[in-house]
PDB file of N, CA and C in Angstrom:
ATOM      1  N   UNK A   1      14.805  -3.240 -11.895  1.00  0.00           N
ATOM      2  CA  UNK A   1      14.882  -2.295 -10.790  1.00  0.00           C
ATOM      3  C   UNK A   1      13.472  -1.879 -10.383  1.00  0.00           C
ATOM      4  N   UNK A   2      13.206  -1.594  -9.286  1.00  0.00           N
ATOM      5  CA  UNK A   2      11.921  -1.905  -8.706  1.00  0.00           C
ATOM      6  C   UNK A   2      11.955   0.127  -9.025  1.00  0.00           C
ATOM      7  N   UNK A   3      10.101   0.743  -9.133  1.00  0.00           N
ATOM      8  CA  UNK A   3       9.859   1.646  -9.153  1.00  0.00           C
ATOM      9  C   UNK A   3       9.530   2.147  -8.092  1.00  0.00           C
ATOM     10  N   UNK A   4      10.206   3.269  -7.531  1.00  0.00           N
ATOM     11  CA  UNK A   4      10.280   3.941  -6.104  1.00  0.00           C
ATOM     12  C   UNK A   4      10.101   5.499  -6.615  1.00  0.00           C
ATOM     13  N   UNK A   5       9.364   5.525  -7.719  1.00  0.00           N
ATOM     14  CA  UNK A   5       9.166   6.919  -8.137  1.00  0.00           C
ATOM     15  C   UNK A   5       8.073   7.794  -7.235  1.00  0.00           C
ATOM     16  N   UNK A   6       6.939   6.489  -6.475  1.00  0.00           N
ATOM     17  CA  UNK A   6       6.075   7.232  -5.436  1.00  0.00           C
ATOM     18  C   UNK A   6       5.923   7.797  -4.604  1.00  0.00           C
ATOM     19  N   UNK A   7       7.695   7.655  -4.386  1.00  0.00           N
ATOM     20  CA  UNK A   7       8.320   8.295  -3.040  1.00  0.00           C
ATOM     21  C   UNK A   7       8.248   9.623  -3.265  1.00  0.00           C
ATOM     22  N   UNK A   8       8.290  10.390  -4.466  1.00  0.00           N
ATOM     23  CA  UNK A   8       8.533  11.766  -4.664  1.00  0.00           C
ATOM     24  C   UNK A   8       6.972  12.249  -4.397  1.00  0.00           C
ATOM     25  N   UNK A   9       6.277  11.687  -4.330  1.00  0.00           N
ATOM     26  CA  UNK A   9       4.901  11.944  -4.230  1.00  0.00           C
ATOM     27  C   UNK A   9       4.849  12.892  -2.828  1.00  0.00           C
ATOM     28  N   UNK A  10       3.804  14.050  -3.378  1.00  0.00           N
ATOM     29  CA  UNK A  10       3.442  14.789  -2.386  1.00  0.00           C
ATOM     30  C   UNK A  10       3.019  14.603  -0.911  1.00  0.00           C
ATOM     31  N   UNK A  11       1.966  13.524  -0.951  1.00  0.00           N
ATOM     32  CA  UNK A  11       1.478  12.695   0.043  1.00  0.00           C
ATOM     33  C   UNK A  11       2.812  11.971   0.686  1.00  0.00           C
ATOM     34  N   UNK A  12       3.811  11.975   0.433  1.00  0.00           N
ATOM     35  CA  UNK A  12       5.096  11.690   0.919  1.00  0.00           C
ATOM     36  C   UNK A  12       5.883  12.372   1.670  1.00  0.00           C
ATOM     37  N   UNK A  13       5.673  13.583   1.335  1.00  0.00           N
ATOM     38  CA  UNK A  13       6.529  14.991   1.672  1.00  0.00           C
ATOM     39  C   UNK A  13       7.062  14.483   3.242  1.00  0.00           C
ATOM     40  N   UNK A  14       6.302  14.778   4.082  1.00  0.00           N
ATOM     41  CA  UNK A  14       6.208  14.898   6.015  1.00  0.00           C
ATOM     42  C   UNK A  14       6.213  13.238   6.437  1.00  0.00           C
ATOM     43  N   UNK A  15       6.265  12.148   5.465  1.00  0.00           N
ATOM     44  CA  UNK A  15       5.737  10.955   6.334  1.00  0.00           C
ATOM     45  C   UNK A  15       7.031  10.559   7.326  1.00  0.00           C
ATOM     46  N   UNK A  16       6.701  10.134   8.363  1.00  0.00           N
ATOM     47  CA  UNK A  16       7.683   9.669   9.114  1.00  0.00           C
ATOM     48  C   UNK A  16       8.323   8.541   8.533  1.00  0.00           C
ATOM     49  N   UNK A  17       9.771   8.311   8.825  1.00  0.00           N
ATOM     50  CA  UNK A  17      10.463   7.519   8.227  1.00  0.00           C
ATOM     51  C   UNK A  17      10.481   6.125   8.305  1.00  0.00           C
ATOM     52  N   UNK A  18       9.727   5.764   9.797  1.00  0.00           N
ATOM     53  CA  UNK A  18       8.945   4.589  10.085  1.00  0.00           C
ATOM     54  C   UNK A  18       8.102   3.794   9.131  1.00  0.00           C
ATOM     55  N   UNK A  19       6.956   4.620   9.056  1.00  0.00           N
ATOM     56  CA  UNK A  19       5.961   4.543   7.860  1.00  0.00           C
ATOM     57  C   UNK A  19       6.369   4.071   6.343  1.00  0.00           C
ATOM     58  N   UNK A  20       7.822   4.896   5.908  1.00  0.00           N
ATOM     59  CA  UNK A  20       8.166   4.900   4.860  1.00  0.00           C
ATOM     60  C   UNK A  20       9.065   3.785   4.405  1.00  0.00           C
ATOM     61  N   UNK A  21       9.480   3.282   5.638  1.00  0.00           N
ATOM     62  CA  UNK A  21      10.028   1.693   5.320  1.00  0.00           C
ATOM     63  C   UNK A  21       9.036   1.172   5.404  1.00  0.00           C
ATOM     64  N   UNK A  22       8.200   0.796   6.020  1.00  0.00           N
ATOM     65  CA  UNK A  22       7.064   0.126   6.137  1.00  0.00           C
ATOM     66  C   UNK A  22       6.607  -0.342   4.641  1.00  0.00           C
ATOM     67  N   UNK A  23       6.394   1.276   3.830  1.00  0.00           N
ATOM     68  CA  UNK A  23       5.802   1.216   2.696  1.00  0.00           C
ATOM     69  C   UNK A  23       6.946   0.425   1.076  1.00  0.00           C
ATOM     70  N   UNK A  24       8.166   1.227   1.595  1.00  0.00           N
ATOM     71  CA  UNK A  24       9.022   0.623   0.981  1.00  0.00           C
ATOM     72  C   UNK A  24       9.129  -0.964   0.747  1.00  0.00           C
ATOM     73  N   UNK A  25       8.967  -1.668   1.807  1.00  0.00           N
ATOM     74  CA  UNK A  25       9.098  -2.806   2.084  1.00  0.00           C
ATOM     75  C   UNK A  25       7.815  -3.658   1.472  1.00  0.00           C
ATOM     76  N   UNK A  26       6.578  -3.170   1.913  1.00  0.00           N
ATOM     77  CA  UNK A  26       5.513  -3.573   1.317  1.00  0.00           C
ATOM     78  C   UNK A  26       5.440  -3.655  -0.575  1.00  0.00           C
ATOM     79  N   UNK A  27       5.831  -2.368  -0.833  1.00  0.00           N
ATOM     80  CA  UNK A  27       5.701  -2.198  -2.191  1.00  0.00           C
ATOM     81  C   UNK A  27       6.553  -3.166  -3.068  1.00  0.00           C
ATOM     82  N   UNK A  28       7.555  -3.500  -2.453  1.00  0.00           N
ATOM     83  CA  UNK A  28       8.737  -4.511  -2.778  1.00  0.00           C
ATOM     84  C   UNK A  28       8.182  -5.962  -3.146  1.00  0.00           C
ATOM     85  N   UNK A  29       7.363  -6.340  -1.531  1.00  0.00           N
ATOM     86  CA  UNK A  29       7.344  -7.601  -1.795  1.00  0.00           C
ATOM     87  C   UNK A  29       5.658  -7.766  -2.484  1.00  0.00           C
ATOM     88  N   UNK A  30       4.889  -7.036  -2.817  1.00  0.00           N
ATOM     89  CA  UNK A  30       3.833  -7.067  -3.503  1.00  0.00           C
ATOM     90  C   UNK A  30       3.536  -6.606  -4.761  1.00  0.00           C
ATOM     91  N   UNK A  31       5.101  -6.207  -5.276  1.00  0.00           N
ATOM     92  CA  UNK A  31       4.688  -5.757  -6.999  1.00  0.00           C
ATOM     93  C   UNK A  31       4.788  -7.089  -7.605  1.00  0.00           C
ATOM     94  N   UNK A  32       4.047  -6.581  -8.575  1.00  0.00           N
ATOM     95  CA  UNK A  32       3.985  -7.829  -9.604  1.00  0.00           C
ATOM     96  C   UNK A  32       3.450  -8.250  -9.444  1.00  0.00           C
ATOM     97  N   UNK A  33       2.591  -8.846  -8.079  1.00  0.00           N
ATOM     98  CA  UNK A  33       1.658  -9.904  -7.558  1.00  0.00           C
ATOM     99  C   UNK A  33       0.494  -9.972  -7.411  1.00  0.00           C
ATOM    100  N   UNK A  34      -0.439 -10.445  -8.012  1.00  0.00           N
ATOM    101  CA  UNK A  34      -1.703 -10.521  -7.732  1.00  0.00           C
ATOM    102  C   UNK A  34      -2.400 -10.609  -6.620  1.00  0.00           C
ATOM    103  N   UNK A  35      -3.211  -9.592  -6.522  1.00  0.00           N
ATOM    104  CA  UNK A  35      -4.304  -9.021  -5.429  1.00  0.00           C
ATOM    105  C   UNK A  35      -4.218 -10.279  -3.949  1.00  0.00           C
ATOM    106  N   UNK A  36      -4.381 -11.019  -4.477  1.00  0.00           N
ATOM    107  CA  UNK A  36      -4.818 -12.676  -3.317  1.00  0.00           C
ATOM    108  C   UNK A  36      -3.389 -12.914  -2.433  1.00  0.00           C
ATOM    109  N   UNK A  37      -2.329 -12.977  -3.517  1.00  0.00           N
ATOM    110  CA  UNK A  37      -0.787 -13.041  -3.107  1.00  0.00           C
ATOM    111  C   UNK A  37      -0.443 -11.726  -2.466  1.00  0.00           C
ATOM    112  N   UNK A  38      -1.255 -10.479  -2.627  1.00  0.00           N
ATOM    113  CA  UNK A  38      -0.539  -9.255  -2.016  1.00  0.00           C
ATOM    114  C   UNK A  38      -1.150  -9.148  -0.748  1.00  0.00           C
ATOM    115  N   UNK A  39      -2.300  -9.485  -0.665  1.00  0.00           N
ATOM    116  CA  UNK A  39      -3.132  -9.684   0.689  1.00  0.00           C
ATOM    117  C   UNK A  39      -1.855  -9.595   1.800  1.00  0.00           C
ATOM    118  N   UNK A  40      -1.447 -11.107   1.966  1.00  0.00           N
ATOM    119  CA  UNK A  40      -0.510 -11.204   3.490  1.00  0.00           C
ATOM    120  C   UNK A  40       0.926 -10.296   3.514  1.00  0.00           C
ATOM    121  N   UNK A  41       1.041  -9.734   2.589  1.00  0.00           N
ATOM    122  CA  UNK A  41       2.156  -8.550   2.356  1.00  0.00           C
ATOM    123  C   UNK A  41       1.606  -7.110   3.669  1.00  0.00           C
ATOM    124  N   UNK A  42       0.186  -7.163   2.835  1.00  0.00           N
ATOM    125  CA  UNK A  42      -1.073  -5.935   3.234  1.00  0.00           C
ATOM    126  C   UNK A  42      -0.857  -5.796   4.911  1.00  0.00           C
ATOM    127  N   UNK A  43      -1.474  -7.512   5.365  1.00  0.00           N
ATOM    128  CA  UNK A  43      -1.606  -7.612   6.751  1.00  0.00           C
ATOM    129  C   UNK A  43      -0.514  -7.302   7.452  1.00  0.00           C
ATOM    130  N   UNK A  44       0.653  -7.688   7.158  1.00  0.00           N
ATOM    131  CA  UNK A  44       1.692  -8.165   7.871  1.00  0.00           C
ATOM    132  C   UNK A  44       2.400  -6.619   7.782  1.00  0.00           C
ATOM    133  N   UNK A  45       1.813  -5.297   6.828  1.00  0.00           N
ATOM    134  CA  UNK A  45       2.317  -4.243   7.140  1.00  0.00           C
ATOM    135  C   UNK A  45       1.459  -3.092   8.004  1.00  0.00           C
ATOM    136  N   UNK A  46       0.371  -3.769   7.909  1.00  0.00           N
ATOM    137  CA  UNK A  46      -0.630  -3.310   9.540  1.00  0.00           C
ATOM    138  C   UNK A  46      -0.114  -3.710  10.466  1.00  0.00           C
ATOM    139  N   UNK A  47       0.490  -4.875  10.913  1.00  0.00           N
ATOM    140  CA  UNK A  47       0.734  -5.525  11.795  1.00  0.00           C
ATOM    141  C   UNK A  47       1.900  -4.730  12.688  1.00  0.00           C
ATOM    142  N   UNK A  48       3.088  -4.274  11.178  1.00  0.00           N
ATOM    143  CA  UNK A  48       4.070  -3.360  11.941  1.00  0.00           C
ATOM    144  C   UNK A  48       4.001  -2.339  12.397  1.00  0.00           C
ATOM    145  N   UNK A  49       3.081  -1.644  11.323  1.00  0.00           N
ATOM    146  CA  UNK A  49       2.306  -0.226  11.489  1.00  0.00           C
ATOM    147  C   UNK A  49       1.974  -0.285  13.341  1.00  0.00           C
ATOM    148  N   UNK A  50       0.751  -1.169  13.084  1.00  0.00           N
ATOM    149  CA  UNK A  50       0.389  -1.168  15.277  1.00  0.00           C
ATOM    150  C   UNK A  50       1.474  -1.399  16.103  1.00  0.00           C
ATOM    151  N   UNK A  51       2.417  -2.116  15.717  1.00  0.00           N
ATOM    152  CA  UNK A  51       3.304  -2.553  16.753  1.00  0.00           C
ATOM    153  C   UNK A  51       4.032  -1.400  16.976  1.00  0.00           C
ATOM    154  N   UNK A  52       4.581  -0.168  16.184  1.00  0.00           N
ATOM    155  CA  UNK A  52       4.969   1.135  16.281  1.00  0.00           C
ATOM    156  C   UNK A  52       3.657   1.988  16.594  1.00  0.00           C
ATOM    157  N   UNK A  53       2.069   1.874  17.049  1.00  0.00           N
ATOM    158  CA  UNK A  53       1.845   2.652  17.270  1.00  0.00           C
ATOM    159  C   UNK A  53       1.448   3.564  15.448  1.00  0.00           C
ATOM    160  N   UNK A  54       1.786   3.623  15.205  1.00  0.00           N
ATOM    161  CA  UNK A  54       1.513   4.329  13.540  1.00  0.00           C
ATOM    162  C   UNK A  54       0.596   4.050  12.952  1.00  0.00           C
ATOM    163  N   UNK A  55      -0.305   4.567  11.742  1.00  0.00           N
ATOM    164  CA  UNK A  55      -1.201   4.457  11.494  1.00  0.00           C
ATOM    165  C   UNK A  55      -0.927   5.532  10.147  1.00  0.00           C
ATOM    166  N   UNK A  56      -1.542   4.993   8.826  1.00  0.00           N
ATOM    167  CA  UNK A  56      -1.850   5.802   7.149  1.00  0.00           C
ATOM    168  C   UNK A  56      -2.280   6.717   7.413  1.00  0.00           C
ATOM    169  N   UNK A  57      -1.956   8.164   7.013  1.00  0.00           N
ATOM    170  CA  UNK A  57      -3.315   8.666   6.734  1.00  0.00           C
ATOM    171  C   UNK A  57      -3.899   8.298   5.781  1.00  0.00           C
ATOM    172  N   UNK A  58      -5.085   9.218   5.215  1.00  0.00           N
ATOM    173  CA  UNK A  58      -6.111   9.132   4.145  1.00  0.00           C
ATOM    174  C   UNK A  58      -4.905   8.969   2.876  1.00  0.00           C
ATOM    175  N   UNK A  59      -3.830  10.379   2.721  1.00  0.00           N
ATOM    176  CA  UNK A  59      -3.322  10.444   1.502  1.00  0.00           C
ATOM    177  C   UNK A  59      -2.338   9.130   1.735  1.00  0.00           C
ATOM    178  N   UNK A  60      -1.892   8.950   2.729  1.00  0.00           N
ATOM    179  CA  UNK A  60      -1.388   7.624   2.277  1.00  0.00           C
ATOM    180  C   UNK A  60      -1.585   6.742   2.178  1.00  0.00           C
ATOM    181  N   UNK A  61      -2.828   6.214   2.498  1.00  0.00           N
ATOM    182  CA  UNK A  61      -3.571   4.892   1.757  1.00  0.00           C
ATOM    183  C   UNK A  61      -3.888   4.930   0.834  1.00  0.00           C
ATOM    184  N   UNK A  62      -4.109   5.948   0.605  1.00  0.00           N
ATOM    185  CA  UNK A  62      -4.534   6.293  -1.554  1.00  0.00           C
ATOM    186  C   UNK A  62      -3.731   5.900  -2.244  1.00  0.00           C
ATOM    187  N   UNK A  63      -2.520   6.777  -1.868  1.00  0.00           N
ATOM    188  CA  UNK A  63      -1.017   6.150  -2.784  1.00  0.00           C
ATOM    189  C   UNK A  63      -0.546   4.808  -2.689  1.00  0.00           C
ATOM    190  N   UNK A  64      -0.744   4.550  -1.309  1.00  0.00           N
ATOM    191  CA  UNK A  64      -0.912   2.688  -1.292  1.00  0.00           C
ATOM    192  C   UNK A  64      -1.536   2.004  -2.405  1.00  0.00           C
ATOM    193  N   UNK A  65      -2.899   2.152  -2.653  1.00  0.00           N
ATOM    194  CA  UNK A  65      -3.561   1.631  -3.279  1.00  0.00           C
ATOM    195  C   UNK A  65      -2.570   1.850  -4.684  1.00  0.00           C
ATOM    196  N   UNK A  66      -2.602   3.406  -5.265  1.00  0.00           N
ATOM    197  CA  UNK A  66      -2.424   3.223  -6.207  1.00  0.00           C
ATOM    198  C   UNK A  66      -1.115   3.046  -6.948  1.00  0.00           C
ATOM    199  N   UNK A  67      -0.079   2.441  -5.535  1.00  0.00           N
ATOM    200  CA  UNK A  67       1.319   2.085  -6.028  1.00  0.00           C
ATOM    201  C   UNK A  67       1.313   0.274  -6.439  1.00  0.00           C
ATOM    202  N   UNK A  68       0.206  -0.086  -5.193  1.00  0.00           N
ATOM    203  CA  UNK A  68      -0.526  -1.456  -5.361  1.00  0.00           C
ATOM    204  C   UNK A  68      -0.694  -2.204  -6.220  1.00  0.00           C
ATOM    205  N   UNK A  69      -1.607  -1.009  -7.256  1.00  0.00           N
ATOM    206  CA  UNK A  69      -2.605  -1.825  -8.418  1.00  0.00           C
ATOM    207  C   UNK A  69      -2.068  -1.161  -9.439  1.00  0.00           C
ATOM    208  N   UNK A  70      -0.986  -0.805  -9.553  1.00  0.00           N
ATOM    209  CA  UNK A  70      -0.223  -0.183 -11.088  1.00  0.00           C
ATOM    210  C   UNK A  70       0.170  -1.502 -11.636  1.00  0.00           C
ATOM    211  N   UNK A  71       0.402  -2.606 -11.427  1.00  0.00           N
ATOM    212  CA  UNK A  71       0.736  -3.539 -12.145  1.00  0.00           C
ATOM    213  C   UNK A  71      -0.169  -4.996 -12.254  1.00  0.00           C
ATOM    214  N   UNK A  72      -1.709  -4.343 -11.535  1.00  0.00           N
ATOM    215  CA  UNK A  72      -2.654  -5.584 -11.458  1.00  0.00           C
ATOM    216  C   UNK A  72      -3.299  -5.987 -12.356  1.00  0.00           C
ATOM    217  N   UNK A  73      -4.201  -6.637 -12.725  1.00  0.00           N
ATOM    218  CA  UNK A  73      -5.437  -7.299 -13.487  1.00  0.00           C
ATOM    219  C   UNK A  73      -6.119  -6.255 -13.455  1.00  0.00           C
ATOM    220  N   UNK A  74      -7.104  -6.048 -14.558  1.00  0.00           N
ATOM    221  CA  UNK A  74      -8.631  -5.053 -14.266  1.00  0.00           C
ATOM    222  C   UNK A  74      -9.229  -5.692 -13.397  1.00  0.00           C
ATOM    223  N   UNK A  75      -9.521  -7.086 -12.924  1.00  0.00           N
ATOM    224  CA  UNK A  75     -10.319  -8.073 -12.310  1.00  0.00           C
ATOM    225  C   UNK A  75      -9.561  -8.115 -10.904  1.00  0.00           C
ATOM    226  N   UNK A  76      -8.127  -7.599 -10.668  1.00  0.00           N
ATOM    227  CA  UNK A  76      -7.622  -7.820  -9.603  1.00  0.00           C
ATOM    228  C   UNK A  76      -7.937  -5.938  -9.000  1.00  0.00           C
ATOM    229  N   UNK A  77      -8.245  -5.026 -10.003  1.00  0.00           N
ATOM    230  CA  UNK A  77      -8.710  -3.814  -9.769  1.00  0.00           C
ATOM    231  C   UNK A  77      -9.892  -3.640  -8.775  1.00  0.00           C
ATOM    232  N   UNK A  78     -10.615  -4.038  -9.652  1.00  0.00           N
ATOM    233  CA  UNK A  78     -11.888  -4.299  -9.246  1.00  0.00           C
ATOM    234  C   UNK A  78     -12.309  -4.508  -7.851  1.00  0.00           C
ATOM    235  N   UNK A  79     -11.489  -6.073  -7.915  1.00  0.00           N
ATOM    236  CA  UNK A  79     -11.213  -7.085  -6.127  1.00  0.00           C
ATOM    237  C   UNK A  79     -11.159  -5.326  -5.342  1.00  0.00           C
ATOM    238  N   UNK A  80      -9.980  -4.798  -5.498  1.00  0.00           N
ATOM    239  CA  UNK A  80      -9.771  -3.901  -4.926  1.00  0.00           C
ATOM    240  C   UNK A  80     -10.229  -2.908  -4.379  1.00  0.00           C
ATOM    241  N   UNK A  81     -10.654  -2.371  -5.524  1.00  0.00           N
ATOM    242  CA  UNK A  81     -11.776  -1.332  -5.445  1.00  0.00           C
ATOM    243  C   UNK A  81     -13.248  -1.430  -4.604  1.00  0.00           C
ATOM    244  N   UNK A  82     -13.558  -3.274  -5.177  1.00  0.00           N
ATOM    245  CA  UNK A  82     -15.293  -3.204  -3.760  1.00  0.00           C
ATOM    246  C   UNK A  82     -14.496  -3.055  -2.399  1.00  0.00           C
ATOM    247  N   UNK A  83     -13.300  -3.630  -2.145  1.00  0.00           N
ATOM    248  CA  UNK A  83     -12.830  -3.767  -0.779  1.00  0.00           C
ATOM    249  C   UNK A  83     -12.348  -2.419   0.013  1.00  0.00           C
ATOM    250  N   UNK A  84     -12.384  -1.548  -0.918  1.00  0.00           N
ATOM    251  CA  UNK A  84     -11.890  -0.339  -0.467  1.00  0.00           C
ATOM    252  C   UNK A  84     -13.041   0.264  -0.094  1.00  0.00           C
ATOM    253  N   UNK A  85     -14.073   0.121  -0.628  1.00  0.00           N
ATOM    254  CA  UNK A  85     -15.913   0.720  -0.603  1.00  0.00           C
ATOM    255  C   UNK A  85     -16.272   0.003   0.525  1.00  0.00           C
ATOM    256  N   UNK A  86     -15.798  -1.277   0.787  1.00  0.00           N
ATOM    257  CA  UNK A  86     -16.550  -2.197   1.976  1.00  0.00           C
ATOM    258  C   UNK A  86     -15.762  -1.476   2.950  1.00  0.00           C
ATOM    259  N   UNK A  87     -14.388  -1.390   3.138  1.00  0.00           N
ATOM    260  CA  UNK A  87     -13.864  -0.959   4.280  1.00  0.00           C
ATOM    261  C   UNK A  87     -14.420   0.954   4.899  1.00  0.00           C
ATOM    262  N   UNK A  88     -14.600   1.396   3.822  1.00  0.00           N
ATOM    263  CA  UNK A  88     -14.663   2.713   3.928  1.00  0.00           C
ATOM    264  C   UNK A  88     -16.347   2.853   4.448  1.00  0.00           C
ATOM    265  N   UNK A  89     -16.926   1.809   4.436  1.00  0.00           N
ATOM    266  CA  UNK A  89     -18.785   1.950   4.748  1.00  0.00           C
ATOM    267  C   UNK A  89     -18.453   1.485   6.622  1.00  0.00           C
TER     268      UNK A  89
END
């Protein structure tokens, strides 16, 4: 059974319900999977995100991340982590 415990998350409280399938859906098809394999999961939920117009906030890209990489590599961490520093510069 897949973990949907992030949903109770604060940063959750107000999100529109749009968003929250979005995330649902993402989290689904990218657990378990290594960083490279979660990539086109990533894109393809920007993709819906714009097509509604919608957009993360801050707290919810955090929890992204860290619903993301609860089941990654330290090395698939890592990947993560410069890319989050590159995007954020």
């Amino acid at each position: 059974m897949k973990d949907l415990s992030w949903i109770n998350h604060p940063a959750m409280e107000h999100i529109d319900p749009r968003k929250l399938a979005i995330l649902v859906d993402l989290a689904n098809e990218a657990e378990g999977k290594p960083l490279d394999q979660s990539l086109p999961f990533i894109m393809n939920a920007n993709t819906k995100l714009r097509a509604q117009n919608l957009s993360f906030t801050k707290e919810e890209n955090e929890l992204l991340v860290e619903v993301l990489s609860k089941d990654m590599s330290p090395q698939d961490k890592m990947k993560l982590d410069m890319m989050k520093r590159m995007m954020m510069k």
